[in-house]
N, C-alpha and C. Protein backbone atom coordinates (compact mmCIF):
# COMPACT_ATOMS: atom_id res chain seq x y z
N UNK A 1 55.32 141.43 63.97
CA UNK A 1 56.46 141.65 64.83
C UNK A 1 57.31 142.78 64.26
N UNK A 2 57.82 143.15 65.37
CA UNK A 2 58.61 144.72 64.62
C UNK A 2 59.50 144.49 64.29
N UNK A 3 60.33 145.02 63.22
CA UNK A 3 62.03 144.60 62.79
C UNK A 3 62.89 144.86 63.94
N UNK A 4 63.65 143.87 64.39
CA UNK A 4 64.86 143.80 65.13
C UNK A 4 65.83 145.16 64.62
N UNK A 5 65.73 145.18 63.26
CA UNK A 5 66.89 146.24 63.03
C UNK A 5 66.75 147.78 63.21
N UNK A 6 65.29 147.45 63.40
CA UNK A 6 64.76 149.31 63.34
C UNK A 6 65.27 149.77 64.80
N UNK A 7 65.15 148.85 66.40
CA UNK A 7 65.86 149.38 67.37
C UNK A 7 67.06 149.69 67.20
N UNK A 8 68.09 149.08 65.86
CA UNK A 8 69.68 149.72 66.26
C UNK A 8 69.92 150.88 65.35
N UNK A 9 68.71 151.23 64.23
CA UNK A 9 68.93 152.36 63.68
C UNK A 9 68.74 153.90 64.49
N UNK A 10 67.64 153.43 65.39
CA UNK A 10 67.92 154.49 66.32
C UNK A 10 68.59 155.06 66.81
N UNK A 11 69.70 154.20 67.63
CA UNK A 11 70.60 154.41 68.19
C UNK A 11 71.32 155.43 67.37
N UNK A 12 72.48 156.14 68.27
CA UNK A 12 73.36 156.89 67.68
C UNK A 12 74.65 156.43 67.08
N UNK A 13 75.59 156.45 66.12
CA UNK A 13 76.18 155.90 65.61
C UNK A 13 77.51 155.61 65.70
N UNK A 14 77.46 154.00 66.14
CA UNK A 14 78.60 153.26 67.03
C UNK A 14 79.37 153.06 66.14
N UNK A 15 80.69 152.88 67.29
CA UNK A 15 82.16 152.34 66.02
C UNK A 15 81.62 151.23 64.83
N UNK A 16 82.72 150.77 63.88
CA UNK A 16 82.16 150.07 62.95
C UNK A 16 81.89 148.53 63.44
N UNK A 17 83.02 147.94 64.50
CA UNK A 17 82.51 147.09 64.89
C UNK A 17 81.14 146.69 66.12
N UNK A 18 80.66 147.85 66.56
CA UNK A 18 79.57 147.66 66.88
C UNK A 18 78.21 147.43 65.84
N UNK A 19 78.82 148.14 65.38
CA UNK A 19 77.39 148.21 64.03
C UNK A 19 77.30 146.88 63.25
N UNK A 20 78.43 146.27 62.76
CA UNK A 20 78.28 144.98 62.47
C UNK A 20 78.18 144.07 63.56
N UNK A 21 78.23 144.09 64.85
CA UNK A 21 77.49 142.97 66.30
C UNK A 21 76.09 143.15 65.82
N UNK A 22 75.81 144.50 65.68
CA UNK A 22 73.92 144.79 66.06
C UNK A 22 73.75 144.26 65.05
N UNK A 23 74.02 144.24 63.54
CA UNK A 23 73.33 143.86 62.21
C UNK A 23 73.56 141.97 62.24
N UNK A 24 74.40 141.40 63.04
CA UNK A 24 74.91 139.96 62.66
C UNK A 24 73.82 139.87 64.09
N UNK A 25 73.55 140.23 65.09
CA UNK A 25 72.62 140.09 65.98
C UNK A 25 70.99 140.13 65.57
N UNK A 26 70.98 141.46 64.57
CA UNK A 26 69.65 141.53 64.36
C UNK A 26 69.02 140.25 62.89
N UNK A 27 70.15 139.94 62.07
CA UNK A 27 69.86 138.77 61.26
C UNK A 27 69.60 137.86 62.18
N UNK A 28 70.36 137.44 63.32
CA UNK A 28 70.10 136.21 63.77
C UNK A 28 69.06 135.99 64.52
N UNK A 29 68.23 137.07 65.34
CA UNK A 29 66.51 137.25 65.64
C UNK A 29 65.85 136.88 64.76
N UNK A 30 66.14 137.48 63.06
CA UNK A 30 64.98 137.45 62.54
C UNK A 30 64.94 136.07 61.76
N UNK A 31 66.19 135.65 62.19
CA UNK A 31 66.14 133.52 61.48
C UNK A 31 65.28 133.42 62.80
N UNK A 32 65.76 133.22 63.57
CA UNK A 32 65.20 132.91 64.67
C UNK A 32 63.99 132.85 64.96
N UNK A 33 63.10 133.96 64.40
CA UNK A 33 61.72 134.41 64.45
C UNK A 33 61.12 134.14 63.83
N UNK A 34 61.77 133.81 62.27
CA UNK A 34 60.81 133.68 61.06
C UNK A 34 60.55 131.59 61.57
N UNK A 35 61.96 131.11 61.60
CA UNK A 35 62.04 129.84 62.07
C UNK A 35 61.30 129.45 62.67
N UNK A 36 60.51 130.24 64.22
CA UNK A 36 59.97 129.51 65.31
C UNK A 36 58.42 129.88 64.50
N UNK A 37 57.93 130.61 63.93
CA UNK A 37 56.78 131.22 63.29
C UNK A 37 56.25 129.94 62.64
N UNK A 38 57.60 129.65 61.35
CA UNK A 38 57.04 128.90 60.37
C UNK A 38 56.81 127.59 60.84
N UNK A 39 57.83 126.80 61.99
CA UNK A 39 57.49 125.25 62.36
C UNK A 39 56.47 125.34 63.79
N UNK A 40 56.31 126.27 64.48
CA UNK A 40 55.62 125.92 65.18
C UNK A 40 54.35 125.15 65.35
N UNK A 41 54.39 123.80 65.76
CA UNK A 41 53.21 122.94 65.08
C UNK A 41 53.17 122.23 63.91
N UNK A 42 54.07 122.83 62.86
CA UNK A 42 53.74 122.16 61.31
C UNK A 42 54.75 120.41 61.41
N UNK A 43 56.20 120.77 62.52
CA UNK A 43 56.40 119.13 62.15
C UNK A 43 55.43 118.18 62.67
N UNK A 44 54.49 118.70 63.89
CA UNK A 44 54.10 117.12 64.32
C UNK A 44 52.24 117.50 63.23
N UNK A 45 52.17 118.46 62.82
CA UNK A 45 51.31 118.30 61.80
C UNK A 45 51.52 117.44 60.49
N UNK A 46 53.05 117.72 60.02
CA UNK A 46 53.41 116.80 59.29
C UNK A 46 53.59 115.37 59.46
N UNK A 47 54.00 115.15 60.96
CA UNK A 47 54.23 114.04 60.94
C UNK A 47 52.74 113.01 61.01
N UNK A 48 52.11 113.88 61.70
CA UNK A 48 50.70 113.29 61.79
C UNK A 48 50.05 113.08 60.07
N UNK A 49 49.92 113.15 59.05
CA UNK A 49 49.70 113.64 58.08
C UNK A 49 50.27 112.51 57.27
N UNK A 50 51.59 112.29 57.47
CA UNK A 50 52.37 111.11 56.93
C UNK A 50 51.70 110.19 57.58
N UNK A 51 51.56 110.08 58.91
CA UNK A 51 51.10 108.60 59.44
C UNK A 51 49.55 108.07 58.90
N UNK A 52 48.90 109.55 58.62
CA UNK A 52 47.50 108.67 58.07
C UNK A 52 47.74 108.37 57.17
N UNK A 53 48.43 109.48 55.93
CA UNK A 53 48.45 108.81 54.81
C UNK A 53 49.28 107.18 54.30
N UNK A 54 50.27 106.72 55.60
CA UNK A 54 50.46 105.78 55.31
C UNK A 54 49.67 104.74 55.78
N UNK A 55 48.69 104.90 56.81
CA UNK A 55 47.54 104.23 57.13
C UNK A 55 46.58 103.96 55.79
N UNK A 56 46.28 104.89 55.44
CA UNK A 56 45.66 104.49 53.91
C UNK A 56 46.31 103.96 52.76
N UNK A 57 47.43 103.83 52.93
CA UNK A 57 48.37 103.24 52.06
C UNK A 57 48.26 101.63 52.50
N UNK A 58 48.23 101.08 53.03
CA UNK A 58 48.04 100.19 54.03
C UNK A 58 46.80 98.98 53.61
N UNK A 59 45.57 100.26 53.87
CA UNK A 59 44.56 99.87 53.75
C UNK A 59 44.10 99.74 52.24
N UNK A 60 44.80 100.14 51.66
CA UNK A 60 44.49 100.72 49.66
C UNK A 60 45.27 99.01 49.44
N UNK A 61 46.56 98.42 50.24
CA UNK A 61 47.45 97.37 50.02
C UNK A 61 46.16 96.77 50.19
N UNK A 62 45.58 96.50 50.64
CA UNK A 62 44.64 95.46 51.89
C UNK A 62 43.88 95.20 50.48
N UNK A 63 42.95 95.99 50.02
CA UNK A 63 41.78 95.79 49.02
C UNK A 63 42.37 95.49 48.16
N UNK A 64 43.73 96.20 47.77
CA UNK A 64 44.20 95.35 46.39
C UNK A 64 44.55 93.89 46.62
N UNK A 65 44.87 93.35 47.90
CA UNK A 65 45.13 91.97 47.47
C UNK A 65 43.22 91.15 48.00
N UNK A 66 42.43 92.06 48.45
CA UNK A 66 41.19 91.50 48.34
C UNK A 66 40.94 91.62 46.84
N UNK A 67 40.47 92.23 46.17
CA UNK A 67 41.03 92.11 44.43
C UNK A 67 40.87 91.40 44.00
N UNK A 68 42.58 90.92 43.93
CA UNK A 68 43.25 90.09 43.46
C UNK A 68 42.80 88.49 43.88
N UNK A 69 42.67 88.50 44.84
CA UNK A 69 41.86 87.54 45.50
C UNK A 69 40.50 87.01 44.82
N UNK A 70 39.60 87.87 45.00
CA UNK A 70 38.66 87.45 43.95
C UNK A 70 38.78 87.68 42.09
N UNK A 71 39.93 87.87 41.67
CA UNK A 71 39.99 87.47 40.26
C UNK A 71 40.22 86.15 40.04
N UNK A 72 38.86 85.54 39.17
CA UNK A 72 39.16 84.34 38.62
C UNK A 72 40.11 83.95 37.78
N UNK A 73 40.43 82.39 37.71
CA UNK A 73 41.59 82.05 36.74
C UNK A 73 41.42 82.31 35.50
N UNK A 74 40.04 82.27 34.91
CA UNK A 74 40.04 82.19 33.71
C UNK A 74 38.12 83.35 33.21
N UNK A 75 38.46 83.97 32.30
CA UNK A 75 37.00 84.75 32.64
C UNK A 75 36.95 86.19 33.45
N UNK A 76 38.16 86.92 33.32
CA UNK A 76 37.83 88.21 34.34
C UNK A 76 36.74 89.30 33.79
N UNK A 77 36.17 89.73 34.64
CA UNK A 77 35.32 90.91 34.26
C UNK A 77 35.43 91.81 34.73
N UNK A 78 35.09 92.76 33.47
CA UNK A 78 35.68 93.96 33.48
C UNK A 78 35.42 94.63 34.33
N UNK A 79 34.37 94.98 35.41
CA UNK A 79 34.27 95.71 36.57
C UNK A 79 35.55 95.22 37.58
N UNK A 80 35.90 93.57 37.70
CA UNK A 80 36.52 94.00 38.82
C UNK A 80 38.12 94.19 38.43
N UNK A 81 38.43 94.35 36.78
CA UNK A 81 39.74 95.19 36.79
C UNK A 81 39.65 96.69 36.71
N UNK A 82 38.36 96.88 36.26
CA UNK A 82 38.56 98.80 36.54
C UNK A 82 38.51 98.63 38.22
N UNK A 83 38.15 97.87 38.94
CA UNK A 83 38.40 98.14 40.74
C UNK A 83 39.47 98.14 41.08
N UNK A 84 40.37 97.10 40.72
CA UNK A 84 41.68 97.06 40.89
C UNK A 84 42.34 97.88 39.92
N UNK A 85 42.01 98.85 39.23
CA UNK A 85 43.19 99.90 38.16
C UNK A 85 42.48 101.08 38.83
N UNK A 86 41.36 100.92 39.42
CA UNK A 86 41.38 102.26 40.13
C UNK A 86 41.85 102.47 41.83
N UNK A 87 42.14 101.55 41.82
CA UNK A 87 42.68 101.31 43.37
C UNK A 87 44.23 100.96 43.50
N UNK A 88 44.62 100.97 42.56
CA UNK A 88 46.47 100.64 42.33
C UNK A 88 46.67 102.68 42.00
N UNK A 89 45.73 102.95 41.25
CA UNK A 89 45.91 104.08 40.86
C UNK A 89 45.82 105.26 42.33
N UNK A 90 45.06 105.20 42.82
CA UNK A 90 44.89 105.64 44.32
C UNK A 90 45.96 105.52 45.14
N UNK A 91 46.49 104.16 44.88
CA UNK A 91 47.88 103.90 46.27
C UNK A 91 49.05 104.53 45.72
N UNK A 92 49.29 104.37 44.37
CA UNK A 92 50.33 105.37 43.37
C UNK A 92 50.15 107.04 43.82
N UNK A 93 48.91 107.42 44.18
CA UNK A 93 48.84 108.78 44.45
C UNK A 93 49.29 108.88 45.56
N UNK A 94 48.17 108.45 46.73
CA UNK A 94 48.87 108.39 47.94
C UNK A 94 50.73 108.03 48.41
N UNK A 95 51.18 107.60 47.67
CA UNK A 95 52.60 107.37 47.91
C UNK A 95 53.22 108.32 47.40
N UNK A 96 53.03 109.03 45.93
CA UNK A 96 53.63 110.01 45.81
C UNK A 96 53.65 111.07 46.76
N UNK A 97 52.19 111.50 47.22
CA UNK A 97 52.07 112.75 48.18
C UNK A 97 52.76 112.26 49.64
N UNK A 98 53.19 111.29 49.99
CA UNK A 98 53.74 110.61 51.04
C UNK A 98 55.69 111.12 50.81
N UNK A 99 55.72 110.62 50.14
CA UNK A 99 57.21 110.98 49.48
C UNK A 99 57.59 112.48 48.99
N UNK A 100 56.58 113.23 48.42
CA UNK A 100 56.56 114.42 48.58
C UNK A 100 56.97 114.97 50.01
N UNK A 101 55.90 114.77 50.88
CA UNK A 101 55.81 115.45 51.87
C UNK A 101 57.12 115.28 52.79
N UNK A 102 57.94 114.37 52.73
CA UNK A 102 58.78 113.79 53.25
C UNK A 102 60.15 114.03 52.71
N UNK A 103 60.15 114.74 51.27
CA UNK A 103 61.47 114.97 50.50
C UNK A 103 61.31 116.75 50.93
N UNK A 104 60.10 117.34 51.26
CA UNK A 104 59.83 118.84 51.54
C UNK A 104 60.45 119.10 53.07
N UNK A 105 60.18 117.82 53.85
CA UNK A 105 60.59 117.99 55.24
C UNK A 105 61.74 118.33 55.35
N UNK A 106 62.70 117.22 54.71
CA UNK A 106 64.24 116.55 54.77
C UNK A 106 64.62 118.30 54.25
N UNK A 107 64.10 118.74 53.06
CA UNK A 107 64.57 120.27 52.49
C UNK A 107 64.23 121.05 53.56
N UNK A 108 63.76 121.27 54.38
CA UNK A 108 63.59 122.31 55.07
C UNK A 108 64.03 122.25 55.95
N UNK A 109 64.70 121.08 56.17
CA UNK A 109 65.06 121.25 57.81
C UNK A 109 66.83 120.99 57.44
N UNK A 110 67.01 121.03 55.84
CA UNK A 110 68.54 121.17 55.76
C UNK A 110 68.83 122.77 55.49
N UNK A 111 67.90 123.29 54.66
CA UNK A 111 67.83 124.84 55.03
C UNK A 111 67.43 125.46 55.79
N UNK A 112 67.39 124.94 57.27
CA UNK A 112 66.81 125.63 58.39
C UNK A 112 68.18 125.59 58.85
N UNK A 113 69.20 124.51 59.04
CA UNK A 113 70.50 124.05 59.44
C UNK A 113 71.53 125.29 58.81
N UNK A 114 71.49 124.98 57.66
CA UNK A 114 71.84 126.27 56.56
C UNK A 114 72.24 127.67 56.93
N UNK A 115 70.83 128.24 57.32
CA UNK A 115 70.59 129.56 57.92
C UNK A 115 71.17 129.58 58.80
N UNK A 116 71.52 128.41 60.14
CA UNK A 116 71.75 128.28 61.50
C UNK A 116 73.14 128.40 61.64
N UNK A 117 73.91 128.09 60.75
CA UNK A 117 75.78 127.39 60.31
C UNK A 117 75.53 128.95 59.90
N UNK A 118 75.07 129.59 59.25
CA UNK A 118 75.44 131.00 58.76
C UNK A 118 75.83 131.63 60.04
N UNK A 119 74.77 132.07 61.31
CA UNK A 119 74.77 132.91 62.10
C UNK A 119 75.91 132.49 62.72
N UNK A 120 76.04 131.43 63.32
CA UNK A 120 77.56 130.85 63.93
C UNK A 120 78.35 131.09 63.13
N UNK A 121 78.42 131.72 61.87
CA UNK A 121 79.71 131.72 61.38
C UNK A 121 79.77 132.56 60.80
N UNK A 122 78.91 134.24 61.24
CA UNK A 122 79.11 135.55 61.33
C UNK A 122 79.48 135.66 62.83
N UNK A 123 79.07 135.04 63.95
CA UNK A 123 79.16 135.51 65.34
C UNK A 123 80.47 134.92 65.17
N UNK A 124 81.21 134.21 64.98
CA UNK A 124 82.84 133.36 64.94
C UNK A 124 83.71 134.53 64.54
N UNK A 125 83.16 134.54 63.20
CA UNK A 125 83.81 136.37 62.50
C UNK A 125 83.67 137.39 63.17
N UNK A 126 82.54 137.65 63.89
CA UNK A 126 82.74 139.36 64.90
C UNK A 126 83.73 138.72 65.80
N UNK A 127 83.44 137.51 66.73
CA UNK A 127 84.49 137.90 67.62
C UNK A 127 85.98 136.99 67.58
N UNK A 128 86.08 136.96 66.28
CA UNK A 128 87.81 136.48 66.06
C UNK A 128 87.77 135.09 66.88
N UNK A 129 86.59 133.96 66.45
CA UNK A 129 86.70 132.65 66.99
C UNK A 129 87.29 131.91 66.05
């Protein structure tokens, strides 16, 4: 996409408060642009993404209390605690990348807000709101 700002350099050279409309105009295209670029698709990709992985979170719960279930009272063997330490270990992963993905969202969509409170509050400043 072409820079927004390269059309107002063309131009011939307007009072000072025009020149700061076109530059507080041409920042706010290019939030605008970079914004619709970067989420288009990625929240309900994300959100889709969270829902399996909490589906397998789910299902990782499920086998661990099958497990647990078959550990005897007295006499465990050692295969079926490496099953269950490798399957507690699995749902520990999966939850982190769950919580990840979900502390990355919450950040981006408070610095998307961020950017957004900026432009409203250069356009407030050009026109004496």
């Amino acid at each position: 996409m072409k820079d927004p700002g390269v059309c107002f350099q063309a131009l011939p050279r307007p009072k000072k408060s025009a020149r700061i409309l076109a530059n507080a105009i041409s920042q706010c295209v290019q939030l605008t642009t970079a914004w619709l670029l970067a989420n288009m698709g990625n929240t309900m990709n994300k959100k889709q993404e969270i829902e399996e992985l909490e589906k397998k979170l789910n299902t990782l719960d499920n086998k661990i209390k099958e497990v647990e279930d078959r550990l005897p009272a007295h006499g465990i063997k050692p295969s079926i605690m490496t099953e269950l330490f490798e399957l507690e270990d699995e749902r520990e992963a999966v939850f982190k990348q769950i919580e990840t993905l979900k502390r990355r969202n919450s950040e981006k969509q408070s610095n998307d807000q961020k950017k957004g409170e900026t432009c409203v509050k250069d356009r407030d400043l050009l026109f004496n709101r």
